[in-house]
Protein backbone atom coordinates (compact mmCIF):
# COMPACT_ATOMS: atom_id res chain seq x y z
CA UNK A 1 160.98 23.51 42.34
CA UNK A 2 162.26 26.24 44.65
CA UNK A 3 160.05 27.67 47.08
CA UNK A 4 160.54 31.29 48.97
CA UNK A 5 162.80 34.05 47.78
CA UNK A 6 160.75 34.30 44.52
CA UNK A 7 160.62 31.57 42.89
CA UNK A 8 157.17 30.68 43.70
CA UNK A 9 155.79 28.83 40.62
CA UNK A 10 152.06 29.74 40.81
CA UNK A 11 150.92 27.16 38.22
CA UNK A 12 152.08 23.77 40.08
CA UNK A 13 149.94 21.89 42.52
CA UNK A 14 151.35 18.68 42.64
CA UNK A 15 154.24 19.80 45.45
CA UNK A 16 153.00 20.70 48.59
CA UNK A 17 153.78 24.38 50.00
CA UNK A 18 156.69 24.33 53.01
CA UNK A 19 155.06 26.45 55.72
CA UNK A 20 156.47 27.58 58.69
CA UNK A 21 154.47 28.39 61.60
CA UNK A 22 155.32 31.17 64.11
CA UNK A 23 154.91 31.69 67.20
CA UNK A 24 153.39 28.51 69.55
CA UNK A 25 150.89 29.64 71.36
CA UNK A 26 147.69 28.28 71.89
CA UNK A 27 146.14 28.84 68.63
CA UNK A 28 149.30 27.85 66.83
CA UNK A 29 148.12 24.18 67.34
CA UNK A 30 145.07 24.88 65.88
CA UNK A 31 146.69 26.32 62.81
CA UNK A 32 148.85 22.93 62.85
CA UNK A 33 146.14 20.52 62.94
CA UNK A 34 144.81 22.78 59.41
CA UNK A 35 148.09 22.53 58.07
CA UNK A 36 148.58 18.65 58.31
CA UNK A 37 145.27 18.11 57.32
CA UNK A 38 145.45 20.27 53.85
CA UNK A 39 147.67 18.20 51.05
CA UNK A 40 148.52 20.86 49.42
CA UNK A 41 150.61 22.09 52.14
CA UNK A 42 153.23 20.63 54.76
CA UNK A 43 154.56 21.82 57.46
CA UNK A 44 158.27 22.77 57.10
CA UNK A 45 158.95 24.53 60.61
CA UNK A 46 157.92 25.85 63.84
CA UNK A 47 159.42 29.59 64.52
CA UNK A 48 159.60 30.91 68.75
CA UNK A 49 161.84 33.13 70.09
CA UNK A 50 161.66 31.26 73.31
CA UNK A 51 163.89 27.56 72.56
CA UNK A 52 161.86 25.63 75.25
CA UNK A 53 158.58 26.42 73.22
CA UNK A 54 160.02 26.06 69.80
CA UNK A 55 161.71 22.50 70.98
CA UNK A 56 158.25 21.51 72.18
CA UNK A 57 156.26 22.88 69.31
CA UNK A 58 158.42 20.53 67.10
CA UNK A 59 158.05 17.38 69.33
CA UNK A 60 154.15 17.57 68.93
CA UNK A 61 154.86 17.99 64.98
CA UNK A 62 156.76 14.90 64.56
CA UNK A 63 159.80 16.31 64.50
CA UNK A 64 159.71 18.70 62.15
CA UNK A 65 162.49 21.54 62.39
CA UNK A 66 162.57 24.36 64.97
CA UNK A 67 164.22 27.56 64.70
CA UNK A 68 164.45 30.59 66.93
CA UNK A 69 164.57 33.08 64.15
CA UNK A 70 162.52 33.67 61.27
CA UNK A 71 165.29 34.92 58.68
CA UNK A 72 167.13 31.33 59.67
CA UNK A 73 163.98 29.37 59.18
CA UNK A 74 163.09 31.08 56.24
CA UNK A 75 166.47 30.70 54.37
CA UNK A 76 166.67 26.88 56.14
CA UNK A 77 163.72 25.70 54.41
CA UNK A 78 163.37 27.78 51.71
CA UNK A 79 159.22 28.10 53.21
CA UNK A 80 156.96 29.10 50.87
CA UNK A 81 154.39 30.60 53.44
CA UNK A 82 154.13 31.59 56.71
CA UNK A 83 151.35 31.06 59.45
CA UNK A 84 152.10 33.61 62.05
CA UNK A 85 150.73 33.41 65.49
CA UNK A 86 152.65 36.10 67.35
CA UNK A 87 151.50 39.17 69.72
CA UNK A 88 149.86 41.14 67.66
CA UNK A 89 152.52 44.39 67.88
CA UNK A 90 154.44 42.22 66.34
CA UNK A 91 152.34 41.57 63.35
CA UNK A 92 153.41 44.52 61.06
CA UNK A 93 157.10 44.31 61.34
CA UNK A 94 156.84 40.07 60.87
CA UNK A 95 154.63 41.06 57.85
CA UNK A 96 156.79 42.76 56.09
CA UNK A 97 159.81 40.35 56.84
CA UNK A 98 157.89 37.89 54.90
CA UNK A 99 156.80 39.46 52.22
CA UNK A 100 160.29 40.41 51.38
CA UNK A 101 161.42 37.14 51.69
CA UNK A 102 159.35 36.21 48.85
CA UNK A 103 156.49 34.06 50.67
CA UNK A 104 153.08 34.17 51.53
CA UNK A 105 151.56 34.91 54.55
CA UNK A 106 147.85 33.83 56.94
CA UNK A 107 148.32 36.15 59.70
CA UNK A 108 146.50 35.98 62.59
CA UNK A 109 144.17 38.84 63.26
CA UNK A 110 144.67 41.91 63.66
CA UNK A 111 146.84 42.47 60.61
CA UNK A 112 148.75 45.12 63.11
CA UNK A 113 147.84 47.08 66.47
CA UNK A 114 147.63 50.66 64.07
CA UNK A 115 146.83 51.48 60.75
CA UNK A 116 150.18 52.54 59.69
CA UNK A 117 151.55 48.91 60.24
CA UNK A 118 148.89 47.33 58.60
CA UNK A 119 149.47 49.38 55.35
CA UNK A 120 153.10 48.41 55.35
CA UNK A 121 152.13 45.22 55.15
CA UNK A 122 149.31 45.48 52.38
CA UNK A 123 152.61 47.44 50.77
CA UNK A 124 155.03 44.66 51.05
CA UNK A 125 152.97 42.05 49.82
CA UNK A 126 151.52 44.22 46.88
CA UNK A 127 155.32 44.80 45.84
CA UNK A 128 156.16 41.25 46.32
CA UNK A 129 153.09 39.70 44.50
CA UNK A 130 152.11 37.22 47.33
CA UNK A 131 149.35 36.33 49.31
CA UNK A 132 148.66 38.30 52.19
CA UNK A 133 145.82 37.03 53.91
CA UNK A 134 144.64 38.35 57.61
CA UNK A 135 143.27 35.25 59.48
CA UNK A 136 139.54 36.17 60.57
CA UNK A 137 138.62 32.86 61.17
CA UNK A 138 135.00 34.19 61.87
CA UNK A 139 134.07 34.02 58.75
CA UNK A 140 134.58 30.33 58.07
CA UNK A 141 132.02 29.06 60.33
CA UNK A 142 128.91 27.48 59.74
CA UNK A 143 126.89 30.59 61.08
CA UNK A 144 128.76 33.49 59.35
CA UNK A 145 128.62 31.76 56.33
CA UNK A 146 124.51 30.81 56.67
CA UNK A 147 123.92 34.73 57.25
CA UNK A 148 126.20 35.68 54.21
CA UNK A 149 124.71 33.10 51.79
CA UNK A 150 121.60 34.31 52.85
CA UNK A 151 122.17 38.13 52.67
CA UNK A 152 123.86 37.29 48.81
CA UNK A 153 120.80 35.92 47.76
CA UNK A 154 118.85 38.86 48.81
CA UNK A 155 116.34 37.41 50.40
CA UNK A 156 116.50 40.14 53.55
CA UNK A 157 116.36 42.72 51.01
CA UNK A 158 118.22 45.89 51.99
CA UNK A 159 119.87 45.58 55.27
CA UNK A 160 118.94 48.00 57.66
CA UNK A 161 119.94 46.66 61.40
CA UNK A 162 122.52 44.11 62.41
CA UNK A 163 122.69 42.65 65.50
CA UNK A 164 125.75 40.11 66.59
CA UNK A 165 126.81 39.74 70.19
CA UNK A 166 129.32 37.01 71.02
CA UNK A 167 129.69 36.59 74.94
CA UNK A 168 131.76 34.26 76.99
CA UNK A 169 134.26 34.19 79.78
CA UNK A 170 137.90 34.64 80.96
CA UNK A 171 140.48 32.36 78.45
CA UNK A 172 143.31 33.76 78.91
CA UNK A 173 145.67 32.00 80.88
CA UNK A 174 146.81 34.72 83.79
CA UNK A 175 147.20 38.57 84.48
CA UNK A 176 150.86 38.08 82.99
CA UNK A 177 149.32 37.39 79.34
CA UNK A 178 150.27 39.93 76.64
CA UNK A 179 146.97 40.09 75.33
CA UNK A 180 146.20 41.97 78.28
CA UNK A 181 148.45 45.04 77.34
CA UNK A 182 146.91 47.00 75.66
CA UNK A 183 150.56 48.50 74.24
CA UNK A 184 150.73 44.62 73.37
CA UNK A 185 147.16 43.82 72.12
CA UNK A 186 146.00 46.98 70.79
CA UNK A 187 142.98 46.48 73.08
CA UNK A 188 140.33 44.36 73.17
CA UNK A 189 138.68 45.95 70.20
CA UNK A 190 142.08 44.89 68.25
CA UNK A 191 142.05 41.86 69.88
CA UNK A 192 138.95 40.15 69.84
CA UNK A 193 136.39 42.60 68.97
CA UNK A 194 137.51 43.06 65.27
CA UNK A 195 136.14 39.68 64.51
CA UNK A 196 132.54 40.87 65.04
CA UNK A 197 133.99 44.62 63.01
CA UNK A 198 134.61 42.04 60.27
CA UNK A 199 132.21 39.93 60.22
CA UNK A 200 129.80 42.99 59.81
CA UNK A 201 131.34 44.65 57.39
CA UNK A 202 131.66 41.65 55.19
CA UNK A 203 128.23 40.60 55.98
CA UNK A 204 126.69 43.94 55.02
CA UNK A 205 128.92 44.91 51.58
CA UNK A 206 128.75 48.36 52.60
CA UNK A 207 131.35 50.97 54.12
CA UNK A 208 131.98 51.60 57.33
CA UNK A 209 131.50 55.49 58.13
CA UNK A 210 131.80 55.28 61.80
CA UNK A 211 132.52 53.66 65.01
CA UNK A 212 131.00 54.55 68.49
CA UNK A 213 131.83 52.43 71.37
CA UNK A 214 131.69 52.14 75.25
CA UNK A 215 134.12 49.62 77.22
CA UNK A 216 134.00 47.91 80.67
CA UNK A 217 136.26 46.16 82.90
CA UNK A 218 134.03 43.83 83.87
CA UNK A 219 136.44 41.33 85.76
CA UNK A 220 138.11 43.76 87.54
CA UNK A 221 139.23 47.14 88.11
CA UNK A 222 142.60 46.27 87.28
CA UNK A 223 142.59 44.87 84.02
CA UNK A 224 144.32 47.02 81.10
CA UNK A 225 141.97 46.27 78.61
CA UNK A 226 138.02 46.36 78.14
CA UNK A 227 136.91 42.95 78.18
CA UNK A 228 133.79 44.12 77.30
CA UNK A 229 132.87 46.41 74.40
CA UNK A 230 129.45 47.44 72.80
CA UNK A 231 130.53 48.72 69.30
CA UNK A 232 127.99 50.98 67.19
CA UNK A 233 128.95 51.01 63.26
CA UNK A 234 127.35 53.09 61.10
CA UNK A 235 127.33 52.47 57.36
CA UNK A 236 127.12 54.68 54.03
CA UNK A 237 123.57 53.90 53.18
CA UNK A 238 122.34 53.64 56.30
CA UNK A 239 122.62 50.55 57.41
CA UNK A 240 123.74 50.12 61.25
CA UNK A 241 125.88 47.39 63.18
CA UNK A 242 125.66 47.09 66.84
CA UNK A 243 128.69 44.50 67.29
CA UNK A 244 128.92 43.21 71.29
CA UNK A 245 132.05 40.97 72.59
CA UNK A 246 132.59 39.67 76.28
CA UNK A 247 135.37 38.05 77.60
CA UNK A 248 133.83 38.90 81.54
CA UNK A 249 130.62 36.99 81.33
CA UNK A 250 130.05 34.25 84.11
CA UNK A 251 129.92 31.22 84.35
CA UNK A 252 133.38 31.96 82.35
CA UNK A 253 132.22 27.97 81.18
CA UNK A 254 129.27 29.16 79.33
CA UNK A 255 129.70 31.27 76.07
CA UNK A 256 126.41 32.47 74.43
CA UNK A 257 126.15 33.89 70.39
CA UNK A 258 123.21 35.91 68.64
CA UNK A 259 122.93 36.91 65.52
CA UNK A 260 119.40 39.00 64.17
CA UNK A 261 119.71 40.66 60.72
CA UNK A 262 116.30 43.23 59.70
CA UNK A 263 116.12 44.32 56.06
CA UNK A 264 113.41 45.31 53.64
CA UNK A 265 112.40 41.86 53.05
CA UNK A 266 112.72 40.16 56.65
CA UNK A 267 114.57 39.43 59.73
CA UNK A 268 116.85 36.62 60.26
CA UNK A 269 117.54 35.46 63.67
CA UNK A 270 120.36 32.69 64.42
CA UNK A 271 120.75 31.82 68.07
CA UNK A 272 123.88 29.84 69.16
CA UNK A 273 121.51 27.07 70.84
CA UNK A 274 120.14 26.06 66.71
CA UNK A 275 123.93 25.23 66.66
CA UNK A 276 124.36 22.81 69.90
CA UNK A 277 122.82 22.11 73.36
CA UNK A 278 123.49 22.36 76.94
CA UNK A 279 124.97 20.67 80.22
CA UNK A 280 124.64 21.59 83.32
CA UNK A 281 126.92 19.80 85.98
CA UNK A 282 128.73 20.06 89.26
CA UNK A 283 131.19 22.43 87.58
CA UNK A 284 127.89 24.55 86.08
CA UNK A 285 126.44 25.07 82.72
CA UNK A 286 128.53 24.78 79.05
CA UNK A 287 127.47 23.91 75.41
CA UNK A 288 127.96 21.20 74.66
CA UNK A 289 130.78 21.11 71.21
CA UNK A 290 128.57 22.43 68.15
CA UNK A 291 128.50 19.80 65.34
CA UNK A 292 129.58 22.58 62.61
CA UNK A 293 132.38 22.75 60.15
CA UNK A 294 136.11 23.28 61.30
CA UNK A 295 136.41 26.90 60.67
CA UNK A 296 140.42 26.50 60.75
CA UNK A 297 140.36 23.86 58.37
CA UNK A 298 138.22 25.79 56.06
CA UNK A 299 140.13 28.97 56.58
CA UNK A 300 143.56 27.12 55.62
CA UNK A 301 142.01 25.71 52.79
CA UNK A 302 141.07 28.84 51.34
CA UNK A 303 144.63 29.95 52.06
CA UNK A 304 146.07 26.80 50.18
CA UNK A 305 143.66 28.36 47.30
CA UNK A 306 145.06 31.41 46.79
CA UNK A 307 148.37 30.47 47.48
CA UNK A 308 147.76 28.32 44.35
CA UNK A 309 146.71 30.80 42.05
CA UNK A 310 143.21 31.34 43.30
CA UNK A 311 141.10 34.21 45.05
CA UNK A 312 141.84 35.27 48.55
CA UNK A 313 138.64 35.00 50.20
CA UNK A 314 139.98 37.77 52.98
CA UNK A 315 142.49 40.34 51.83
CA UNK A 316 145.04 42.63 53.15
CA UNK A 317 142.95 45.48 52.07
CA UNK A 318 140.06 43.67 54.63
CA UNK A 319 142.54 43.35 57.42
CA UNK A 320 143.58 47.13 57.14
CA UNK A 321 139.75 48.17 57.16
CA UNK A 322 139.22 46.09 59.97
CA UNK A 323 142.53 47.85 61.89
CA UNK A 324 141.09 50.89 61.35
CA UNK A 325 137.60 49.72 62.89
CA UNK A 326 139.74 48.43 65.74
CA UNK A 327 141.05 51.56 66.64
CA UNK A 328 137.98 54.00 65.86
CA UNK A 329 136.25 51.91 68.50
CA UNK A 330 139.28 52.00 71.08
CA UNK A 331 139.84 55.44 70.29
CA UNK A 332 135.55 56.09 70.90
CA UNK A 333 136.02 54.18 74.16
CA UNK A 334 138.59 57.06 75.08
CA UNK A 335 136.68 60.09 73.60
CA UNK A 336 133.14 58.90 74.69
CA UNK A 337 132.51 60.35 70.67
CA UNK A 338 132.04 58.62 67.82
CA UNK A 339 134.87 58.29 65.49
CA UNK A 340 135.10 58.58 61.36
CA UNK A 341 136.88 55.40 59.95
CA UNK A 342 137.90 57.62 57.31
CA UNK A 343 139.87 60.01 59.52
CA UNK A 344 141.54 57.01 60.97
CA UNK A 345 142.06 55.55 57.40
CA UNK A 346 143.64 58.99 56.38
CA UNK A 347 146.22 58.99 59.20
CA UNK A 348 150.08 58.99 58.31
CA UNK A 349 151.88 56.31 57.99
């Protein structure tokens, strides 16, 4: 069987899927670990435009092949999917690359820094009939999927208010890191904040009619980005979302989650300590590692599904409605208005 380049044959499962990862990063390893885990994949590759990264990427894979460009891995091991962990300006263009190469795609979030990229992508892979699925690895976790099980059952009745703040510290590894570009990043509401624009979205079922959001550099003055955002989205029906996302809380050690959920029929409440505990040292106060699911694994599985001829349990169509969240909020920030998703939406290519 010939994987890549077309040839995909949907039906079989008994061959494992060549995927390349690209880009190395930091959560590159993480998509790894899924990767070697799932058997209905292997990994074929490891993709970075820097050699030194690439070379070492590929010694912590045992061995596998690295490649400095994507075209050359692609046609080199005839890949039939792609993890990409790249800067996220670079998402759109990558996208599309793929797609026409005749593979799928888990793309890490956003699915592009504008809404024009984002529906070149959703293009591409429509026209190539592959998976395109946006990586929101949110929604794979123990507690996103307890509130959505819940909320599907109907046992909160019709939503009215939803509350999720997710707060921690600095992780990023200097003031040289991309994600700290807004040209780069998109902005924080891009970067990290469209996990929580997701999360409600999905959570809710409904449409998102606007975004209104305030920003603060809250490590310093000097940083391009917001690193923290309060994000306000209101929903046809009624139903409101107010989403809030550190990345300037202190102790940067201790990270803090809260979820609270009112409808017609009840309020659920799901604090981050029902999930894992405390320690308090020398070096301050952290949780202690929550004894949930791996939300990567999960996530890669569900990728391996689709790739196979199931369901993808996050579309490109999600990832482009979560773009144009992303920039309604950054584009509030700026205005000090709120902004229709719609207009945003509507904007051409």
């Amino acid at each position: 069987m010939t994987w890549g380049s077309g040839f995909l044959d949907m039906e079989s499962h008994s061959v494992p899927v060549p995927v390349l990862v690209v880009g190395t990063g930091f959560i590159a390893a993480q998509h790894a670990a899924a990767i070697h885990a799932e058997p209905r994949l292997e990994l074929a590759g490891v993709v970075d435009i820097d050699p030194g990264r690439a070379a070492a990427a590929s010694r912590a894979n045992g061995g596998v092949p690295a490649f400095t460009d994507l075209a050359e891995a692609l046609e080199g091991t005839g890949a039939g999917g792609c993890v990409v962990c790249t800067p996220n300006d670079t998402h759109a263009g990558i996208a599309v690359q793929v797609a026409e190469a005749g593979a799928h795609l888990l793309i890490e979030k956003p699915l592009a820094t504008e809404v024009a990229g984002a529906r070149r992508a959703v293009e591409a892979f429509a026209a190539a009939g592959r998976v395109l699925m946006p990586a929101h690895s949110h929604r794979y976790y123990d507690y996103a999927r307890t509130v959505q099980d819940v909320l599907r059952a109907g046992e909160l009745g019709t939503v009215d208010l939803v509350r999720l703040s997710i707060l921690g510290g600095w992780i990023w590894p200097d003031w040289r890191g991309w994600m700290l570009d807004p040209a780069r990043s998109g902005g924080h509401a891009l970067h990290n904040g469209v996990h929580l624009l997701d999360l409600v979205t999905w959570w809710t079922g409904g449409t998102p009619e606007t975004v209104y959001a305030r920003g603060r550099r809250q490590t310093a003055a000097e940083l391009g980005i917001y690193d923290y955002l309060e994000m306000t989205v209101g929903f046809a029906g009624g139903a409101t979302a107010v989403c809030e996302m550190s990345r300037g809380h202190r102790p940067a050690s201790f990270a803090r989650r809260d979820v609270m959920v009112a409808g017609t029929g009840g309020i659920l409440t799901l604090p981050w300590d029902a999930e894992s505990g405390t320690v308090t040292d020398d070096a301050g106060t952290a949780l202690l590692p929550p004894g949930g699911t791996d939300g990567f694994a999960l996530q890669i599985a569900a990728w391996a599904d689709a790739v196979t001829g199931g369901p993808a349990l996050v579309t490109g169509a999600d990832g482009l409605l979560a773009v144009a969240m992303g920039v309604a909020a950054e584009r509030s920030i700026a205005t000090g208005e709120p902004v229709r998703v719609a207009d945003v939406l509507k904007e051409a290519p």
